[in-house]
ModelCIF file with pLDDT and N, C-alpha, C, O atoms, coordinates in Angstrom:
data_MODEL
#
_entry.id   MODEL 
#
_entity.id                         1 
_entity.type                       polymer 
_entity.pdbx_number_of_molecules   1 
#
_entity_poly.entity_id                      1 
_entity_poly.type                           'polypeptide(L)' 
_entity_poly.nstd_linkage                   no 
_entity_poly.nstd_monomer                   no 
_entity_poly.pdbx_seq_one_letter_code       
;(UNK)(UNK)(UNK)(UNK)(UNK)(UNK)(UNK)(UNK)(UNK)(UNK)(UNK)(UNK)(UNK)(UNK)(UNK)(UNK)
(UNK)(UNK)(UNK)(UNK)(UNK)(UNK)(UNK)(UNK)(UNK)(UNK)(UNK)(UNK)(UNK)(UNK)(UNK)(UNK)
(UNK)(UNK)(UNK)(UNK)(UNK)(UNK)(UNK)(UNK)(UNK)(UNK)(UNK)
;
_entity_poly.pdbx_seq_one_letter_code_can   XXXXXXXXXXXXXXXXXXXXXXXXXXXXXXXXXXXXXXXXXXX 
_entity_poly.pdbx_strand_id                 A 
#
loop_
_entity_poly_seq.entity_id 
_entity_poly_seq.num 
_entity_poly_seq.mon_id 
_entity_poly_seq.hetero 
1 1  UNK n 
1 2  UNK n 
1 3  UNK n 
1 4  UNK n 
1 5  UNK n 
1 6  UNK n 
1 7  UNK n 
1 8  UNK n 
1 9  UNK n 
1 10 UNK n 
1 11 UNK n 
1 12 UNK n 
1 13 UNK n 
1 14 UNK n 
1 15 UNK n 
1 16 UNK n 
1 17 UNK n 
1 18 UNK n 
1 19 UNK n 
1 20 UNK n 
1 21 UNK n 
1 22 UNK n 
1 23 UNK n 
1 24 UNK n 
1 25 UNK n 
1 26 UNK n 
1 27 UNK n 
1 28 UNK n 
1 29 UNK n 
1 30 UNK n 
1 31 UNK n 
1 32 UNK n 
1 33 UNK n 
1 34 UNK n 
1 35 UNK n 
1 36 UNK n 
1 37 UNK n 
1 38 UNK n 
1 39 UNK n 
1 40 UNK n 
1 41 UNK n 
1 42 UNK n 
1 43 UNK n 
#
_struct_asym.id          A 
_struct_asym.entity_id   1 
#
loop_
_ma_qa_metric.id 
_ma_qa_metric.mode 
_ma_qa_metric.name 
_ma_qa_metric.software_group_id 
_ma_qa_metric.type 
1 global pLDDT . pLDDT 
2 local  pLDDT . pLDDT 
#
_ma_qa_metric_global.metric_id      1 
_ma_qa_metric_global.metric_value   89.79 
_ma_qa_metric_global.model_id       1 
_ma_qa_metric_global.ordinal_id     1 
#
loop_
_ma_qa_metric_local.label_asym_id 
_ma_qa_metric_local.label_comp_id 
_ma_qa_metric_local.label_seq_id 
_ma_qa_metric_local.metric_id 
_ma_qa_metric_local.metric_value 
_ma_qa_metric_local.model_id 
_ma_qa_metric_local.ordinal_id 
A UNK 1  2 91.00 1 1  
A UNK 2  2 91.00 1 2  
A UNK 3  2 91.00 1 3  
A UNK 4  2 92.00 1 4  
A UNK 5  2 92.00 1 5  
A UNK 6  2 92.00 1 6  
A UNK 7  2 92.00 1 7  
A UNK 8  2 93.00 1 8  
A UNK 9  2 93.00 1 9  
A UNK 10 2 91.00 1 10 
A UNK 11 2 92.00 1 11 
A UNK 12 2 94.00 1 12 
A UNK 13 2 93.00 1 13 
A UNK 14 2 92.00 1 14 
A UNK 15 2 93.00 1 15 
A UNK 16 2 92.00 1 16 
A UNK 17 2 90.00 1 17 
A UNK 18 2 92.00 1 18 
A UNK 19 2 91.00 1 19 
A UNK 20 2 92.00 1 20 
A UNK 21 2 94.00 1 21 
A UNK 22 2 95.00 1 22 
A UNK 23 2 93.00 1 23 
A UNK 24 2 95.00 1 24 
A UNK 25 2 94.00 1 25 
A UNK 26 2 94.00 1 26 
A UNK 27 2 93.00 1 27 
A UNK 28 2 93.00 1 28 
A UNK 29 2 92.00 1 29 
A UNK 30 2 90.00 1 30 
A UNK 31 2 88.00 1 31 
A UNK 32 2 87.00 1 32 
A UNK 33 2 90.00 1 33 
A UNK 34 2 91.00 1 34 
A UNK 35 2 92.00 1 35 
A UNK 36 2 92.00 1 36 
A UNK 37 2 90.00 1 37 
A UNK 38 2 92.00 1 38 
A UNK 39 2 89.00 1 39 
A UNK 40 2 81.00 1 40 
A UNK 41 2 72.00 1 41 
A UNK 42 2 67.00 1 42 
A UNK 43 2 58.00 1 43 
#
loop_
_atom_site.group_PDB 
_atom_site.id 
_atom_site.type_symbol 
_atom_site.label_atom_id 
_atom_site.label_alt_id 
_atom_site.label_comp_id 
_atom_site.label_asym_id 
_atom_site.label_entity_id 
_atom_site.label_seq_id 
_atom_site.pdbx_PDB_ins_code 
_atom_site.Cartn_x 
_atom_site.Cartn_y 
_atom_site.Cartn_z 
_atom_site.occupancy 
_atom_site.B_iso_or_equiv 
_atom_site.pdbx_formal_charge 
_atom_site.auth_seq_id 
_atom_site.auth_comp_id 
_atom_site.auth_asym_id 
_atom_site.auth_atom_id 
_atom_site.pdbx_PDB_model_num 
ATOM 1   N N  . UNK A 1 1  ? 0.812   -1.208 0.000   1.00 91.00 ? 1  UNK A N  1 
ATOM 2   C CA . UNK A 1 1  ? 0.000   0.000  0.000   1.00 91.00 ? 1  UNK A CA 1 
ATOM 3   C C  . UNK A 1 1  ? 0.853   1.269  0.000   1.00 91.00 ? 1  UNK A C  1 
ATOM 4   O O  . UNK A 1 1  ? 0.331   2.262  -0.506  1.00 91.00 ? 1  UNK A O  1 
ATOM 5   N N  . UNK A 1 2  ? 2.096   1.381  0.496   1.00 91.00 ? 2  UNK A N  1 
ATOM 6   C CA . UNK A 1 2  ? 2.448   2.454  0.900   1.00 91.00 ? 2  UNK A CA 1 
ATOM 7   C C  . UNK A 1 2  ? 3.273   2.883  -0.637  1.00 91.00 ? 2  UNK A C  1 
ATOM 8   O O  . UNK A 1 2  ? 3.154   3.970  -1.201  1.00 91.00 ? 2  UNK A O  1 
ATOM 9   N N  . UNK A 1 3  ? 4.060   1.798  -1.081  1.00 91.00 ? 3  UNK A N  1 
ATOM 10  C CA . UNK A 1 3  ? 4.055   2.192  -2.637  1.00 91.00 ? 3  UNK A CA 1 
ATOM 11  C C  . UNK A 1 3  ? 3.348   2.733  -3.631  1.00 91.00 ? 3  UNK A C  1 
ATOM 12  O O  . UNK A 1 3  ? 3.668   3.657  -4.379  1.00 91.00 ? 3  UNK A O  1 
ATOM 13  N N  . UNK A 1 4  ? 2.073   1.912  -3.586  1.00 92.00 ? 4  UNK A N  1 
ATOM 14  C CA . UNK A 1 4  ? 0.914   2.425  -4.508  1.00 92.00 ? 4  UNK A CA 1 
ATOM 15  C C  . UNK A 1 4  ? 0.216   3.734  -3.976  1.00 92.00 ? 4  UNK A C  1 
ATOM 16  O O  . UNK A 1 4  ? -0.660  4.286  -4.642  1.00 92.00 ? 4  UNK A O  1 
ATOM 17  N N  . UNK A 1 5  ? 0.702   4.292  -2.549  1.00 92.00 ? 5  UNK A N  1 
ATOM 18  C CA . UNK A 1 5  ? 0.374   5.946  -2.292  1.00 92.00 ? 5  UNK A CA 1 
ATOM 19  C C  . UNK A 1 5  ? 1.307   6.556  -3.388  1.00 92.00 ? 5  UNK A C  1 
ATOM 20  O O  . UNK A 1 5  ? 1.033   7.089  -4.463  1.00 92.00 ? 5  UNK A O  1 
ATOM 21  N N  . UNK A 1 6  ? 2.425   6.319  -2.806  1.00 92.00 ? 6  UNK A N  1 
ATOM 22  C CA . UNK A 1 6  ? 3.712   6.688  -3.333  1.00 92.00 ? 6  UNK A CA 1 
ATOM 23  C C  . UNK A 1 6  ? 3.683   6.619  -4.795  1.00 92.00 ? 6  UNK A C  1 
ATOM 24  O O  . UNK A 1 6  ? 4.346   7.565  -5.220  1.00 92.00 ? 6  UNK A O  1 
ATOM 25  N N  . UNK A 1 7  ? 3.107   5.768  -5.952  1.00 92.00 ? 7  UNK A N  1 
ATOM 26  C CA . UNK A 1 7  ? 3.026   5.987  -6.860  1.00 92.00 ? 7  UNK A CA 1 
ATOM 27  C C  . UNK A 1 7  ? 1.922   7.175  -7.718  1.00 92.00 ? 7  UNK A C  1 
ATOM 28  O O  . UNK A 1 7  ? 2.004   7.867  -8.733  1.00 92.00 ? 7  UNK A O  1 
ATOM 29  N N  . UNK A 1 8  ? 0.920   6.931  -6.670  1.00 93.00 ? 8  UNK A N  1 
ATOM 30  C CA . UNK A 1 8  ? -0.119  7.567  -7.139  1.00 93.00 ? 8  UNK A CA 1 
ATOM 31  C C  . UNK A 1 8  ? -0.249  9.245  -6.735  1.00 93.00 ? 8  UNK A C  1 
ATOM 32  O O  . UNK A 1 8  ? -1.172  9.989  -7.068  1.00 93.00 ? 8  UNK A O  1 
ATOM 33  N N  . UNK A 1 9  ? 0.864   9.574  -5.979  1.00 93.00 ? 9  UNK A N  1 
ATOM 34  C CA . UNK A 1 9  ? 1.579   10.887 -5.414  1.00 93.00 ? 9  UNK A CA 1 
ATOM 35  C C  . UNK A 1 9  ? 2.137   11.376 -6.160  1.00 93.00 ? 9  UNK A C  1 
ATOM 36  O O  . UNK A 1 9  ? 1.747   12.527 -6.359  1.00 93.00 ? 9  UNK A O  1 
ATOM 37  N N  . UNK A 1 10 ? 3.202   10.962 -6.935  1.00 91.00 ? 10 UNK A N  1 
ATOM 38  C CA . UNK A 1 10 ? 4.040   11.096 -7.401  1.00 91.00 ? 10 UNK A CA 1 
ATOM 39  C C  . UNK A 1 10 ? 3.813   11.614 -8.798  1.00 91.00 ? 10 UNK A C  1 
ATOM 40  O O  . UNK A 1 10 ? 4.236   12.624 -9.362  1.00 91.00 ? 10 UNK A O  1 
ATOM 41  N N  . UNK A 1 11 ? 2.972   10.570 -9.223  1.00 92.00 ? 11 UNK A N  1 
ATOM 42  C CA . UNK A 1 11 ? 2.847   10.714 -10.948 1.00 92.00 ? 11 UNK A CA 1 
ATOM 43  C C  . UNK A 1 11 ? 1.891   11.794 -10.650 1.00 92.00 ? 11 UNK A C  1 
ATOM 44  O O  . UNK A 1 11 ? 2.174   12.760 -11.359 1.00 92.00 ? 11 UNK A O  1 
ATOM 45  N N  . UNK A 1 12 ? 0.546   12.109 -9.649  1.00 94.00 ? 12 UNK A N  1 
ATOM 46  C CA . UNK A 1 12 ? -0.279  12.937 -9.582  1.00 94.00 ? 12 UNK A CA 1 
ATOM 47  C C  . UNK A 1 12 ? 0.715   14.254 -10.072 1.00 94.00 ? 12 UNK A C  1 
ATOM 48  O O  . UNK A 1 12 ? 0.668   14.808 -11.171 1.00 94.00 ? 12 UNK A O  1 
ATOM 49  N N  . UNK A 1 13 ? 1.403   14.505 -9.211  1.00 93.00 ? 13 UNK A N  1 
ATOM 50  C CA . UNK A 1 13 ? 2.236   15.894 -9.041  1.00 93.00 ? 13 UNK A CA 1 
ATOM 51  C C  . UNK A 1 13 ? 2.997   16.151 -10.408 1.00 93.00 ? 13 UNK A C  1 
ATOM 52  O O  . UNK A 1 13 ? 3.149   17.309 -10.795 1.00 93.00 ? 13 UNK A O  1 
ATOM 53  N N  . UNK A 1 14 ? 3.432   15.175 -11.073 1.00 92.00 ? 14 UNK A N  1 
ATOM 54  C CA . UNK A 1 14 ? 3.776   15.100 -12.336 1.00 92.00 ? 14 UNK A CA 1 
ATOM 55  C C  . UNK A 1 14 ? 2.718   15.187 -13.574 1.00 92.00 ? 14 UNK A C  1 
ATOM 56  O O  . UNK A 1 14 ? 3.159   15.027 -14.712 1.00 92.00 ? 14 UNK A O  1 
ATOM 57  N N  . UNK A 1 15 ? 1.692   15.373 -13.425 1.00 93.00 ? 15 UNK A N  1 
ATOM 58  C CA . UNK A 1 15 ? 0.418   15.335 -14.841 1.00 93.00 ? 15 UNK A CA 1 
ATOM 59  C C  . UNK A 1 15 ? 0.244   16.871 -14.396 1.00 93.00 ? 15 UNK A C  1 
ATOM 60  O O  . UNK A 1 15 ? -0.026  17.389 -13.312 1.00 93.00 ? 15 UNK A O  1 
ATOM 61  N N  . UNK A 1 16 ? 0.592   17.547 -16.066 1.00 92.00 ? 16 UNK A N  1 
ATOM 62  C CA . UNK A 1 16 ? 0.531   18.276 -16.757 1.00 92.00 ? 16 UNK A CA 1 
ATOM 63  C C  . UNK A 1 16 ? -1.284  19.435 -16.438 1.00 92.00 ? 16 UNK A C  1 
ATOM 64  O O  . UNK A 1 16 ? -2.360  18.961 -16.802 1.00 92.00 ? 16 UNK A O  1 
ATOM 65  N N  . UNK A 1 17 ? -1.229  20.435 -15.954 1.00 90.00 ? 17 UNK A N  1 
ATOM 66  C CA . UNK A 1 17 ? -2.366  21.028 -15.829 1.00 90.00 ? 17 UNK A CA 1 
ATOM 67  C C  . UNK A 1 17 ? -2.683  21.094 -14.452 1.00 90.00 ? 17 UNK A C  1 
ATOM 68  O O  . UNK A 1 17 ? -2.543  20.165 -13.657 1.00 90.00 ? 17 UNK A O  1 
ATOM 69  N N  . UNK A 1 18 ? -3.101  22.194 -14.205 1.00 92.00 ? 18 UNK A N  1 
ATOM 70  C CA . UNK A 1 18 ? -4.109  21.626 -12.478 1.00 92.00 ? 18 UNK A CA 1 
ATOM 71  C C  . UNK A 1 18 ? -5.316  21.470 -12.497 1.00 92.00 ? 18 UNK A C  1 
ATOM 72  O O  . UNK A 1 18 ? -5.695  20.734 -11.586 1.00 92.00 ? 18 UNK A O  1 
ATOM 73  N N  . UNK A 1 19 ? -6.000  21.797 -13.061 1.00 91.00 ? 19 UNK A N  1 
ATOM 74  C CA . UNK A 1 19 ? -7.273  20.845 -13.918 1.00 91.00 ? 19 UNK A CA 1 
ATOM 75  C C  . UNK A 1 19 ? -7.647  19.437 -14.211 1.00 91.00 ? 19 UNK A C  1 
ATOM 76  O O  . UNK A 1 19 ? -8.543  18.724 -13.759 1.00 91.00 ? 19 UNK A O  1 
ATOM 77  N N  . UNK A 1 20 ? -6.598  19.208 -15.204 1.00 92.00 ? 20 UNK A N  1 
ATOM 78  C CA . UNK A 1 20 ? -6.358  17.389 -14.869 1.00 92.00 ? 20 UNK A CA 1 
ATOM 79  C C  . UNK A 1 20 ? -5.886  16.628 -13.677 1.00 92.00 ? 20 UNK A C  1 
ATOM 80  O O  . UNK A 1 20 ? -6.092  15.420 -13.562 1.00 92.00 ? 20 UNK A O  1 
ATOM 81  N N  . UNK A 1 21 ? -5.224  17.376 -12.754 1.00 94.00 ? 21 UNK A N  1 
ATOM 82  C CA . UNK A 1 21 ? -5.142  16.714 -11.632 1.00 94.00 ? 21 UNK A CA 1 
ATOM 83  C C  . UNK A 1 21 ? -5.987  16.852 -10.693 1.00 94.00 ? 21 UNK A C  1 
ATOM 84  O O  . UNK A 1 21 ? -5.869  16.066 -9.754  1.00 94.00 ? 21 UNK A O  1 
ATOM 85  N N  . UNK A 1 22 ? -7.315  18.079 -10.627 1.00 95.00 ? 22 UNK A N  1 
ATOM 86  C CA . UNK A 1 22 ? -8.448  17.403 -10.200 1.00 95.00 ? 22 UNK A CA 1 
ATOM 87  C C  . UNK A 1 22 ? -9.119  16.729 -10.635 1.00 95.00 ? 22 UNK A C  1 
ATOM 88  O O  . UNK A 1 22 ? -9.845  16.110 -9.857  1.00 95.00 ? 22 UNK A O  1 
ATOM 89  N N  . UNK A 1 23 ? -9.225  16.526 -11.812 1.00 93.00 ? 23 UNK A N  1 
ATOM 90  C CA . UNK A 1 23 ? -10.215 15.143 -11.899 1.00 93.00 ? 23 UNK A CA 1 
ATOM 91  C C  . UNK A 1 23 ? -9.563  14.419 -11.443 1.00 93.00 ? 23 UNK A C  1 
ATOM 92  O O  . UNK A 1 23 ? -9.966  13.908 -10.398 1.00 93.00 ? 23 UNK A O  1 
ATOM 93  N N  . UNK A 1 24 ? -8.595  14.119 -11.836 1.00 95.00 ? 24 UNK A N  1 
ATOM 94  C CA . UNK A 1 24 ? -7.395  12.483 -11.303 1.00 95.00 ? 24 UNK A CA 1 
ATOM 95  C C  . UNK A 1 24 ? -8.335  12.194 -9.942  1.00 95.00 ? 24 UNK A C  1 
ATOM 96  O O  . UNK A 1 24 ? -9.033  11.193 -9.780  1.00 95.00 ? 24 UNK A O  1 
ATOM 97  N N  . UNK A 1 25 ? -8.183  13.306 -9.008  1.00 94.00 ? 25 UNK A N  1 
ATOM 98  C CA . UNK A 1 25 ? -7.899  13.097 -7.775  1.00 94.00 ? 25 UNK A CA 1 
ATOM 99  C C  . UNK A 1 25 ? -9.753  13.291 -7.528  1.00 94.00 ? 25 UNK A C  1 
ATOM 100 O O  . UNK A 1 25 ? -10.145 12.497 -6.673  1.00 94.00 ? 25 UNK A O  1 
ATOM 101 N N  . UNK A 1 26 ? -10.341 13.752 -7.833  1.00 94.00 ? 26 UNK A N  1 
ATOM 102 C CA . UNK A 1 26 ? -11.932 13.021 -7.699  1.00 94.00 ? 26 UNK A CA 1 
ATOM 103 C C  . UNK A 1 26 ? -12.557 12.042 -8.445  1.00 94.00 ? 26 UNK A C  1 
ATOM 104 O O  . UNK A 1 26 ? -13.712 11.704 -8.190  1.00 94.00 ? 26 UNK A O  1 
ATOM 105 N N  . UNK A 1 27 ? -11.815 11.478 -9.478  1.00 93.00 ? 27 UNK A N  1 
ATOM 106 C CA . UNK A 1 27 ? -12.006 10.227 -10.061 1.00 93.00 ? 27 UNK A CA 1 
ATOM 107 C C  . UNK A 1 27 ? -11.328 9.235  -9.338  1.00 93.00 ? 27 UNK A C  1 
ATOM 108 O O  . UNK A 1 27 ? -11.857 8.127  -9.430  1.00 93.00 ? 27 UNK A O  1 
ATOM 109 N N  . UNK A 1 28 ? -10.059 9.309  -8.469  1.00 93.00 ? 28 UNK A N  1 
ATOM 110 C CA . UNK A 1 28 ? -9.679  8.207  -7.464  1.00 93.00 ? 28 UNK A CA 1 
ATOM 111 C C  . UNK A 1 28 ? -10.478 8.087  -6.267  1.00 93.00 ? 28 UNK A C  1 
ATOM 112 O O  . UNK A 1 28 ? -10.725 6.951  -5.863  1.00 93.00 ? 28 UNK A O  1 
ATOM 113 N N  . UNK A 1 29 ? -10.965 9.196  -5.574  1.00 92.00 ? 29 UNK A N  1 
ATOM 114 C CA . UNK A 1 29 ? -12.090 9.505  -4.826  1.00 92.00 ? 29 UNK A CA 1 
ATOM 115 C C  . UNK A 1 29 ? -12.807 8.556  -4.930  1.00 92.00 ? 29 UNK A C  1 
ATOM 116 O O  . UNK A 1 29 ? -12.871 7.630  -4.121  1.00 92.00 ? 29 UNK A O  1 
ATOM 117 N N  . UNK A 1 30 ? -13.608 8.702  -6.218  1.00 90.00 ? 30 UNK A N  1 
ATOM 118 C CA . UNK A 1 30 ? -14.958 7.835  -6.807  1.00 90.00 ? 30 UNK A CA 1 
ATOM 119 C C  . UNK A 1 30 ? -14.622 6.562  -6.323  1.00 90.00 ? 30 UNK A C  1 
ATOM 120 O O  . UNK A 1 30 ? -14.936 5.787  -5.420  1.00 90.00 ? 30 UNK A O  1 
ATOM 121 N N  . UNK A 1 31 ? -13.840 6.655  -7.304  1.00 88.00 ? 31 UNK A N  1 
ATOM 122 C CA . UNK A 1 31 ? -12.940 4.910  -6.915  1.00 88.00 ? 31 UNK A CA 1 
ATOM 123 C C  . UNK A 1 31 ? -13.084 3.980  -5.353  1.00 88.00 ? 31 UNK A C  1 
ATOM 124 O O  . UNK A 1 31 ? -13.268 2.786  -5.118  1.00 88.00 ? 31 UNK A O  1 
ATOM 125 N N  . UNK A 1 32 ? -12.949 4.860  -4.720  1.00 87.00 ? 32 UNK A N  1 
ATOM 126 C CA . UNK A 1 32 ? -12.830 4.071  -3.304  1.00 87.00 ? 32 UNK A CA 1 
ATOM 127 C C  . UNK A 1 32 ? -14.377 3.655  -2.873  1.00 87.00 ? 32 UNK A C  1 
ATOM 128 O O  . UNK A 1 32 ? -14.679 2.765  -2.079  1.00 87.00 ? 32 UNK A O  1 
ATOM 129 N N  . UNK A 1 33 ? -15.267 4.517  -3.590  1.00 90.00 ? 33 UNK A N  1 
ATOM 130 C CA . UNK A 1 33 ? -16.479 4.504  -2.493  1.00 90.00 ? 33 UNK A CA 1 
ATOM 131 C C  . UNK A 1 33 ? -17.541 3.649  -3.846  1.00 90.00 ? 33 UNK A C  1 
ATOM 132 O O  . UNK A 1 33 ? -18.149 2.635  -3.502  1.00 90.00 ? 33 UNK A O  1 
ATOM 133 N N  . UNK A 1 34 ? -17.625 3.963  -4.767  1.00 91.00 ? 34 UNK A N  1 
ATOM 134 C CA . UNK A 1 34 ? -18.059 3.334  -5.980  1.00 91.00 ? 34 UNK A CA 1 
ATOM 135 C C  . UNK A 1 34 ? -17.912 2.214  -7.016  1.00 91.00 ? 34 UNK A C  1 
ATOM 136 O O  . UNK A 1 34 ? -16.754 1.798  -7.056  1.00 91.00 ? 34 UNK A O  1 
ATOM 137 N N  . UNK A 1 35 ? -18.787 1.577  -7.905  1.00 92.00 ? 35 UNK A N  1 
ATOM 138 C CA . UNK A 1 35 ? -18.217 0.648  -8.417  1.00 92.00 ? 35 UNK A CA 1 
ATOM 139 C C  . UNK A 1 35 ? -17.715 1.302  -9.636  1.00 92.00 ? 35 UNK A C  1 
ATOM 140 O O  . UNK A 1 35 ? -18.038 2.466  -9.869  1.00 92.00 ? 35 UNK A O  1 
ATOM 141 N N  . UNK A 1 36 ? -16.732 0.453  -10.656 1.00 92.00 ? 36 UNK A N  1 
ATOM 142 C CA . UNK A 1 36 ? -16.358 1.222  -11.635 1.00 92.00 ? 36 UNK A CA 1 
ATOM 143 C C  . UNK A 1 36 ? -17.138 1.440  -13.343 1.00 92.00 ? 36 UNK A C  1 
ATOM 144 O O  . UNK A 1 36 ? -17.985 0.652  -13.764 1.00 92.00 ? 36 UNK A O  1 
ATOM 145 N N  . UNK A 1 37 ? -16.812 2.226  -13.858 1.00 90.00 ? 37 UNK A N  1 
ATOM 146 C CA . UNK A 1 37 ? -17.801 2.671  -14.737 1.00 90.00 ? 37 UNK A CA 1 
ATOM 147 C C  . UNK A 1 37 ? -18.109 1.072  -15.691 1.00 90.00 ? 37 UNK A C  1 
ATOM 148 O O  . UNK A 1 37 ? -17.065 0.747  -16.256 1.00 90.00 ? 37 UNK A O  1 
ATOM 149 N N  . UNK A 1 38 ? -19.041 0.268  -15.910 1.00 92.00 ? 38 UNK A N  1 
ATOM 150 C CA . UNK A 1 38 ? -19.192 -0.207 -16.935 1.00 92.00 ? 38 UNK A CA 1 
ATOM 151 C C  . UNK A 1 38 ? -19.847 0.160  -18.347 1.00 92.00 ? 38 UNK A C  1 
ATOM 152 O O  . UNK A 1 38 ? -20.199 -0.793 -19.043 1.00 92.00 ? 38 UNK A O  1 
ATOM 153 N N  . UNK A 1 39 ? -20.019 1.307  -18.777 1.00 89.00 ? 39 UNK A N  1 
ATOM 154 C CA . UNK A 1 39 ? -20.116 1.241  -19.753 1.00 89.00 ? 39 UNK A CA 1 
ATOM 155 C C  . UNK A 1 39 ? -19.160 1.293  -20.830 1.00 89.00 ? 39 UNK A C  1 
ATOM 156 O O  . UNK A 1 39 ? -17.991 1.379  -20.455 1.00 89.00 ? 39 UNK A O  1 
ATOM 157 N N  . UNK A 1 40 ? -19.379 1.260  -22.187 1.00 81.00 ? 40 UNK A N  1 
ATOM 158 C CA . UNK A 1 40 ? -18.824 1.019  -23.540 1.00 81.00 ? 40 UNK A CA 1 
ATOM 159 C C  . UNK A 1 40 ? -19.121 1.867  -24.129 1.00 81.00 ? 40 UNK A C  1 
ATOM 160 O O  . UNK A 1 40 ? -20.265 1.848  -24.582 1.00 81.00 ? 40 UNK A O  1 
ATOM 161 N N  . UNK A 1 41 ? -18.516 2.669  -24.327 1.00 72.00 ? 41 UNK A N  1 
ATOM 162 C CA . UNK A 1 41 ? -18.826 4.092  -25.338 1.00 72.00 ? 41 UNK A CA 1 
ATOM 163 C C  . UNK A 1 41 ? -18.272 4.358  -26.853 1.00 72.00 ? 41 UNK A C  1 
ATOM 164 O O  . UNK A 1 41 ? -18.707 5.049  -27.775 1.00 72.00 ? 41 UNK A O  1 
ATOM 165 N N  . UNK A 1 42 ? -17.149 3.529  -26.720 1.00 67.00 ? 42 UNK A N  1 
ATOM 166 C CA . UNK A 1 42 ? -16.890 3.076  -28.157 1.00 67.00 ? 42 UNK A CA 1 
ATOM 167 C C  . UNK A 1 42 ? -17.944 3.162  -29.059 1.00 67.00 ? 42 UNK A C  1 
ATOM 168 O O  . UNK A 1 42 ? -18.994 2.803  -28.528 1.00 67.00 ? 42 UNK A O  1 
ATOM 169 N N  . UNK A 1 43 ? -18.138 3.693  -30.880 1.00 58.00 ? 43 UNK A N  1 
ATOM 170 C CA . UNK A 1 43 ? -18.816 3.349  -31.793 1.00 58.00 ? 43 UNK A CA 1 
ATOM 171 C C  . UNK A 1 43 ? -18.431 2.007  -32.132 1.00 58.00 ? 43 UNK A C  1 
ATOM 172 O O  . UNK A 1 43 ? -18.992 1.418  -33.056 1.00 58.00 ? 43 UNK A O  1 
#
């Protein structure tokens, strides 16, 4: 676990925008408390 903070810290602080790193970081949010998206949006 303490790696996968550590990874997910890390690269956060590294993605480009501070915009994209809120979503990141309320789409990992989601993540914990939700199931994950199944849909297919592909044509």
């Amino acid at each position: 676990f303490v790696a996968w903070w550590m990874w997910r810290s890390i690269y956060l602080s590294k993605l480009p925008g501070f915009g994209r790193k809120l979503r990141v970081m309320i789409d990992w949010t989601f993540e914990l408390f939700f199931p994950r998206d199944l849909s297919a949006p592909l044509p």
